[in-house]
Protein backbone atom coordinates (compact mmCIF):
# COMPACT_ATOMS: atom_id res chain seq x y z
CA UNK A 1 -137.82 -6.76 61.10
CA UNK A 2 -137.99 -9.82 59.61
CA UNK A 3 -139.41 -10.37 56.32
CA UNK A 4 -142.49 -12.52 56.71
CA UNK A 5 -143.53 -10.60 60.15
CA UNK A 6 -142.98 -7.35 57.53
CA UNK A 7 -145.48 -8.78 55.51
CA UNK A 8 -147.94 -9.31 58.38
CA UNK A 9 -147.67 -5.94 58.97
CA UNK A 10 -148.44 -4.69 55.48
CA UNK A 11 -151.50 -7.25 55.68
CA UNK A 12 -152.59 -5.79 58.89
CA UNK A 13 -152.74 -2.30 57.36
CA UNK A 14 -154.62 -3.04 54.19
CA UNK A 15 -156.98 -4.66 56.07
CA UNK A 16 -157.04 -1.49 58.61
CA UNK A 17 -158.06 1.01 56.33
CA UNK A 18 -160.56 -1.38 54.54
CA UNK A 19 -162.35 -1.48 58.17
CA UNK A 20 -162.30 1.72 58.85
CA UNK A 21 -163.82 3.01 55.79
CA UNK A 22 -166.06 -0.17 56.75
CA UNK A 23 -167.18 1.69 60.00
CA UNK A 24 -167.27 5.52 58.50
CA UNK A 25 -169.82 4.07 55.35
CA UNK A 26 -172.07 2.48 58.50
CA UNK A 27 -171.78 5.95 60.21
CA UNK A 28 -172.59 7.75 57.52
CA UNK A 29 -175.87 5.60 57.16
CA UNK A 30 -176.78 6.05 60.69
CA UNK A 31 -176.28 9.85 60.13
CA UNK A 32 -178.69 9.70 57.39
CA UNK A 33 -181.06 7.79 59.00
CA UNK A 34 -181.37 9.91 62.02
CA UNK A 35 -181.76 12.79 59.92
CA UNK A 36 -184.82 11.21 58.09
CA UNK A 37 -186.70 9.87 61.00
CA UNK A 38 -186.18 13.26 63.16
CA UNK A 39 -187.96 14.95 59.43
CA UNK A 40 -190.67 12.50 60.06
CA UNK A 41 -190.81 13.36 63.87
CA UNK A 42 -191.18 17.22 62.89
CA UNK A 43 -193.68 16.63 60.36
CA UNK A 44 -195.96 13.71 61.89
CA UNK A 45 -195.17 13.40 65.83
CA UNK A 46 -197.61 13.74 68.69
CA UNK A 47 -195.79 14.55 71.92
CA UNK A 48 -192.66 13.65 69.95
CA UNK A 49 -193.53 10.19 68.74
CA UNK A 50 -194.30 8.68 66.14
CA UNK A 51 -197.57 7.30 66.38
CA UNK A 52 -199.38 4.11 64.46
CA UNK A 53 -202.35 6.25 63.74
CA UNK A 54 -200.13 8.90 62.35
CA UNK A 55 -197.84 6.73 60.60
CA UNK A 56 -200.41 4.39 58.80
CA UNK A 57 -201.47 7.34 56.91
CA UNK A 58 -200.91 7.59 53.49
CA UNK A 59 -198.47 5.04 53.70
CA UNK A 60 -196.18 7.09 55.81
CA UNK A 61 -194.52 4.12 57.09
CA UNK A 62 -193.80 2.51 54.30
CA UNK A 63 -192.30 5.71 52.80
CA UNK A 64 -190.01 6.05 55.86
CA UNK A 65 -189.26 2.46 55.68
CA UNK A 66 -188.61 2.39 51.99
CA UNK A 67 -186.06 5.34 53.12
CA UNK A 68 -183.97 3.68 55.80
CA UNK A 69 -183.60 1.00 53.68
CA UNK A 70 -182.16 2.60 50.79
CA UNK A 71 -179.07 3.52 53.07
CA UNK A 72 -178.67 -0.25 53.35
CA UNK A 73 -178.02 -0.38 49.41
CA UNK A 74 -175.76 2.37 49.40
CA UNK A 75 -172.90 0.49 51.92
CA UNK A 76 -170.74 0.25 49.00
CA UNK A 77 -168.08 -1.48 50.92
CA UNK A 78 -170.43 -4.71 51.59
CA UNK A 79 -171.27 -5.20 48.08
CA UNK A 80 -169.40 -7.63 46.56
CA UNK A 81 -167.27 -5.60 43.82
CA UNK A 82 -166.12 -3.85 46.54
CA UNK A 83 -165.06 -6.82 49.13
CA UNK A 84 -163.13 -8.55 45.75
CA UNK A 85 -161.36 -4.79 44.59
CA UNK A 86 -160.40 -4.67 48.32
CA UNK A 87 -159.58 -9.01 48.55
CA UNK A 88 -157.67 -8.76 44.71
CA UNK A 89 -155.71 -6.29 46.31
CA UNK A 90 -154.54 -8.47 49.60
CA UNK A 91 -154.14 -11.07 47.06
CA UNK A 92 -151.21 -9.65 44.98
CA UNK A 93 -149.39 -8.16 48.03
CA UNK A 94 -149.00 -11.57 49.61
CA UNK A 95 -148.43 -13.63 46.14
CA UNK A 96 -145.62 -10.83 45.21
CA UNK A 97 -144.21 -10.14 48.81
CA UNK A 98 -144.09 -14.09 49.36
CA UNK A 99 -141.84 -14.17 46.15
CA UNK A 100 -139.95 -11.50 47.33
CA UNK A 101 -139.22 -13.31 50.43
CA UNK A 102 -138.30 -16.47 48.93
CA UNK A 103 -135.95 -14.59 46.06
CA UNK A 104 -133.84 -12.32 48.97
CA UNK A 105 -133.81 -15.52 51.44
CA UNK A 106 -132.58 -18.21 49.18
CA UNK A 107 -130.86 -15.75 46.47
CA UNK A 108 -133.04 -17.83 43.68
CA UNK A 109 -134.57 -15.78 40.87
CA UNK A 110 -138.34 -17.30 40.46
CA UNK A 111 -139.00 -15.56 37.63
CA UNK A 112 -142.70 -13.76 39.24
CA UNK A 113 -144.90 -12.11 36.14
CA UNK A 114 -147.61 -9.76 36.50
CA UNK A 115 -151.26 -11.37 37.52
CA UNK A 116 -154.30 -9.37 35.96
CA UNK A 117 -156.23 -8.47 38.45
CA UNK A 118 -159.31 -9.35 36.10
CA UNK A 119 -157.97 -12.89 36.44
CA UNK A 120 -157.25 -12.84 40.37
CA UNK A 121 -161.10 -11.53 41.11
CA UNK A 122 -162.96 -14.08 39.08
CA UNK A 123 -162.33 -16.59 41.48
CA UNK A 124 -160.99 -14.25 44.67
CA UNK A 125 -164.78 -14.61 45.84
CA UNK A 126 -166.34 -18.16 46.76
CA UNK A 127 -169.88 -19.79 46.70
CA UNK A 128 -169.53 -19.07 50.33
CA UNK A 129 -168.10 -15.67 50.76
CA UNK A 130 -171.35 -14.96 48.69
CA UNK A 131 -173.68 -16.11 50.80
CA UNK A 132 -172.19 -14.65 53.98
CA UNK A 133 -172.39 -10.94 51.76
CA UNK A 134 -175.85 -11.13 50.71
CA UNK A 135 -177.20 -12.75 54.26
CA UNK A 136 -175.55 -9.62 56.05
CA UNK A 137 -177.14 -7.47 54.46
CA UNK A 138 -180.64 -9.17 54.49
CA UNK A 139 -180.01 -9.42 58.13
CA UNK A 140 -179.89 -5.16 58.37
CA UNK A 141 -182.91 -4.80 55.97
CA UNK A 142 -185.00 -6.82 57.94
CA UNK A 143 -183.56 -6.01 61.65
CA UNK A 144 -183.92 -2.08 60.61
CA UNK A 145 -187.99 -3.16 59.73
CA UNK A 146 -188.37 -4.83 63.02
CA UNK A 147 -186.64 -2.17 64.72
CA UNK A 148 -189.04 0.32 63.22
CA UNK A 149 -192.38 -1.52 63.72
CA UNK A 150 -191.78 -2.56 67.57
CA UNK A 151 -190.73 1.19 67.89
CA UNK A 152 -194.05 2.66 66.44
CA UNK A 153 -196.03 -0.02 67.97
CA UNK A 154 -194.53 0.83 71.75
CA UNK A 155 -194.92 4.36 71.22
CA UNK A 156 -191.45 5.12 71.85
CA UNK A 157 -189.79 8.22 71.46
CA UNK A 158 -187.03 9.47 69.07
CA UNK A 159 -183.86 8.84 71.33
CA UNK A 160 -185.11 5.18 71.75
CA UNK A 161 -186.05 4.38 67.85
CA UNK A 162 -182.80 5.97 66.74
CA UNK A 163 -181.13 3.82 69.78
CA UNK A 164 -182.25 1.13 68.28
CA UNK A 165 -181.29 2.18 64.90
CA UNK A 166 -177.76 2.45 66.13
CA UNK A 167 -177.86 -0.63 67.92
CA UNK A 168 -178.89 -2.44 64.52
CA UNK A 169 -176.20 -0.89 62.57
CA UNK A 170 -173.23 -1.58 65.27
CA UNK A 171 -174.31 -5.75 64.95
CA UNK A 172 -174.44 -5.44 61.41
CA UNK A 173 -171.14 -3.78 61.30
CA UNK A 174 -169.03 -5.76 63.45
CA UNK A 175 -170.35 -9.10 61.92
CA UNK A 176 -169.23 -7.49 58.43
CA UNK A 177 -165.55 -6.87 59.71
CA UNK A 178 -165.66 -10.52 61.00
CA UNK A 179 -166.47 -11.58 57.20
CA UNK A 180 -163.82 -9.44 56.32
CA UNK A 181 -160.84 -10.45 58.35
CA UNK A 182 -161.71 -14.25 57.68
CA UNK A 183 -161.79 -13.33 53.62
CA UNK A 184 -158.59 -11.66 54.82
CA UNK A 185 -157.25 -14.94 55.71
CA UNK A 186 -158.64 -16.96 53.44
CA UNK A 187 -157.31 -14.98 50.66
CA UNK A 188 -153.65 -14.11 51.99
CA UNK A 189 -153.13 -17.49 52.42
CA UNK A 190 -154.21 -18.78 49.18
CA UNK A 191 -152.07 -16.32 47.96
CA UNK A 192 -148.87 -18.03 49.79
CA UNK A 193 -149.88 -21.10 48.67
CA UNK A 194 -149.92 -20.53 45.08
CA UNK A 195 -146.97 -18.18 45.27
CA UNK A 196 -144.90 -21.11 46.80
CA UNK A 197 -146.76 -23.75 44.04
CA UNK A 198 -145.01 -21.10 41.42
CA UNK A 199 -141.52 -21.47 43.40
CA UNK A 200 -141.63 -25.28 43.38
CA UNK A 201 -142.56 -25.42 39.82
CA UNK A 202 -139.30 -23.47 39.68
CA UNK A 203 -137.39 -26.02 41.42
CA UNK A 204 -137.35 -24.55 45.08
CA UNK A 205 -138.38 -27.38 47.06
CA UNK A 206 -140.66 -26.07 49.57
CA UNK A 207 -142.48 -27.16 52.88
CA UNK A 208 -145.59 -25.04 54.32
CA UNK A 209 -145.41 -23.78 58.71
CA UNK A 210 -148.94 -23.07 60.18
CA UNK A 211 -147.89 -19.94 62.18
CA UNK A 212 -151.05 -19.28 65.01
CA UNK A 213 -151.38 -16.02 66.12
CA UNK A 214 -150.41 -15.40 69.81
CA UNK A 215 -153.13 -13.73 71.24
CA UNK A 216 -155.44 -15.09 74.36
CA UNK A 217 -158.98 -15.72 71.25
CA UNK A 218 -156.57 -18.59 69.09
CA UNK A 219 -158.47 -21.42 68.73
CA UNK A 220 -157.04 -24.39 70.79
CA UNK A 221 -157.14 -26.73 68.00
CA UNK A 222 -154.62 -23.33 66.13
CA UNK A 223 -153.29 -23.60 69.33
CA UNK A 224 -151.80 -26.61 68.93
CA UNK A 225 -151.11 -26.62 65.17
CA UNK A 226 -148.46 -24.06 65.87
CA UNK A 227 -145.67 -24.55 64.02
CA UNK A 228 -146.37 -27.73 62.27
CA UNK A 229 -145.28 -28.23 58.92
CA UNK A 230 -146.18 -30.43 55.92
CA UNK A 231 -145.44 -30.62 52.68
CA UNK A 232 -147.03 -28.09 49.69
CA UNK A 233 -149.20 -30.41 48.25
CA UNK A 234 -150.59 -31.93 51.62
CA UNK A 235 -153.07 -30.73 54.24
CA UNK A 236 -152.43 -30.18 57.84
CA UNK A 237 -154.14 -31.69 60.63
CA UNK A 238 -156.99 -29.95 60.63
CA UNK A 239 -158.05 -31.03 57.36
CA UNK A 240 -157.02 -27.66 55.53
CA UNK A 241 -154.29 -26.78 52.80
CA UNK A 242 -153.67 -23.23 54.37
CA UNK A 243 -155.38 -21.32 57.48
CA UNK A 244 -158.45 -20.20 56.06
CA UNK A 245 -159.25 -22.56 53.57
CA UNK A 246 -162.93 -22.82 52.77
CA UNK A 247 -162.95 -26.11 52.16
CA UNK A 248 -163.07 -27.08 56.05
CA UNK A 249 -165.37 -26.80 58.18
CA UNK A 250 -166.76 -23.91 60.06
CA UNK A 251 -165.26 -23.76 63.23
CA UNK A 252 -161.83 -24.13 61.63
CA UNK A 253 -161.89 -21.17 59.23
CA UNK A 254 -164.45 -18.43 60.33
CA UNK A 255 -162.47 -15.45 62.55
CA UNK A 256 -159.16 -17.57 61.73
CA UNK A 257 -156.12 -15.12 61.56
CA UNK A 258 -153.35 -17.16 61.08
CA UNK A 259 -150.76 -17.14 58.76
CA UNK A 260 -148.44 -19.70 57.05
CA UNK A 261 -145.00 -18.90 56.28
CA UNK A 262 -142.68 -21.30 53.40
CA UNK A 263 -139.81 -23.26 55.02
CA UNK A 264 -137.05 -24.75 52.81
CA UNK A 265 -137.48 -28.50 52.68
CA UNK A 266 -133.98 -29.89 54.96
CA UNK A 267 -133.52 -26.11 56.32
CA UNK A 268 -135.06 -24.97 59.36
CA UNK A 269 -135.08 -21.36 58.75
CA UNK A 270 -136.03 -20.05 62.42
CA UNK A 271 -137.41 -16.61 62.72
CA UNK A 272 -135.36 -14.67 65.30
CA UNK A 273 -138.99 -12.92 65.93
CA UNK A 274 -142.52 -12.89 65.26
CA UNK A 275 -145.71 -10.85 66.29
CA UNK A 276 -148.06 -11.35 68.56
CA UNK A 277 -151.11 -9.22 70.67
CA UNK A 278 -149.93 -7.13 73.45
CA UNK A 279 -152.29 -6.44 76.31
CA UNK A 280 -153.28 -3.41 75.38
CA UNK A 281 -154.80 -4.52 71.72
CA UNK A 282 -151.74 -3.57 69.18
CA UNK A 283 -149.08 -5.90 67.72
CA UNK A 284 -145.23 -6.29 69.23
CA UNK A 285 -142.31 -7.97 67.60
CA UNK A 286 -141.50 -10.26 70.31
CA UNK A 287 -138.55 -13.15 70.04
CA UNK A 288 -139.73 -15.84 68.68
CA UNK A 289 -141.73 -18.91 70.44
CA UNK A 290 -143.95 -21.72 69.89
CA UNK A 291 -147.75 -20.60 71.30
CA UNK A 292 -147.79 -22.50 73.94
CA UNK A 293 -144.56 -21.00 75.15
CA UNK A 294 -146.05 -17.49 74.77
CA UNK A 295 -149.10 -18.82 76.41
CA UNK A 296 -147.09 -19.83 79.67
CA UNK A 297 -145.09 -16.36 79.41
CA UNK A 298 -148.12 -14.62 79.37
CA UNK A 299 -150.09 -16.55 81.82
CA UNK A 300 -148.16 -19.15 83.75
């Protein structure tokens, strides 16, 4: 397989078991949950619901509130020393693997040193990614309050507040992969782009190839990028030094999943094959093609 669609792989896994944990930490919360609101249905349920006049008691509700909540602040995995431990580590894969890459393809030795990964994490998260944490999770405190309230207030039952519960938890959940595979991006990229600034400082003169990912959700505006190459110290088209870059605009970076691949300035180094997104929803190494040539092969 070839190298860069090796790293793609390895990219692809990291990021795997970072969203799966992602998804068992929400399940675990939604486990807990249940079990404390079907404690509160034993103790304080008429005809299996939870009632306002039962539940305004004593501050009841705000008990069982203050409860749910506190499963929010225990989803380690969308606090942010957790997203940068997991980001630091997609960050020295593709910095080391891109000088790997260079080193085997051009038989140059770039003389790579160790990064501390103290160093890498100070600035791995931005102003940004911040934001996007911290909002996510207000969003889950405050939908899980609303949840619970309307609930009470309707007089529903058990299956339909923990339904809603659920429901709550599943948004919150997918929106915090989405952070997470554009922070994938983001990062990886950055990575390349510094790795190949270290190259270039070592006299390998360099170019940079927007690489879109061939699957039917690619942006048109990606669409079109693919392949384009520019120099290391410009921008593409789109504004943006690598795919991911938070320095563009929304609708250019968030959900982004393309890579960028180095390119030996006067030496088209074709790929025999890249990946792309079968129809069934996993990768295949498929010969390689511009996306709109994959686009017609798929399509027509």
């Amino acid at each position: 397989m070839d190298k860069d669609q090796e790293l793609t792989k390895l990219v692809e896994q990291l990021l795997n078991t970072y969203t799966k944990k992602l998804s068992g930490e929400y399940q675990r919360a939604y486990n807990s949950m249940r079990d404390t609101i079907y404690k509160y249905v034993n103790k304080y349920a008429i005809d299996g619901k939870l009632t306002r006049s039962e539940m305004y008691k004593y501050n009841r509700f705000q008990k069982l509130q203050a409860q749910l909540l506190n499963e929010i602040k225990t989803l380690q995995l969308t606090n942010t020393p957790q997203v940068s431990a997991y980001l630091v580590d997609q960050y020295q894969l593709n910095y080391f693997y891109s000088g790997y890459i260079l080193e085997t393809n051009y038989q140059v030795k770039l003389a790579y040193g160790n990064i501390a990964r103290s160093s890498i994490s100070k600035g791995i998260l931005t102003p940004m990614s911040k934001i996007s944490l911290k909002s996510n999770k207000e969003a889950i405190q405050r939908k899980i309050q609303t949840s619970l309230i309307q609930s009470i207030a309707q007089g529903e039952g058990i299956r339909d507040l923990t339904a809603r519960i659920k429901k709550d938890l599943e948004t919150n959940a997918n929106k915090a992969v989405d952070i997470a595979r554009t922070e994938t991006t983001r990062v990886c990229n950055s990575a390349k782009q510094d790795s190949y600034e270290h190259a270039g400082n070592m006299g390998l003169k360099l170019n940079k190839r927007w690489v879109s990912s061939l699957d039917s959700v690619t942006r048109e505006s990606h669409q079109d990028m693919d392949g384009e190459t520019v120099g290391m110290d410009e921008k593409f088209s789109n504004g943006l030094m690598y795919p991911g870059d938070q320095s563009g605009p929304p609708e250019e970076t968030i959900n982004c999943r393309c890579p960028m691949i180095a390119v030996l300035d006067g030496y088209e180094d074709v790929n025999e094959f890249r990946r792309a997104r079968g129809t069934d929803g996993k990768n295949e190494v498929i010969p390689n093609m511009t996306y709109k040539e994959w686009q017609n092969a798929r399509v027509g």
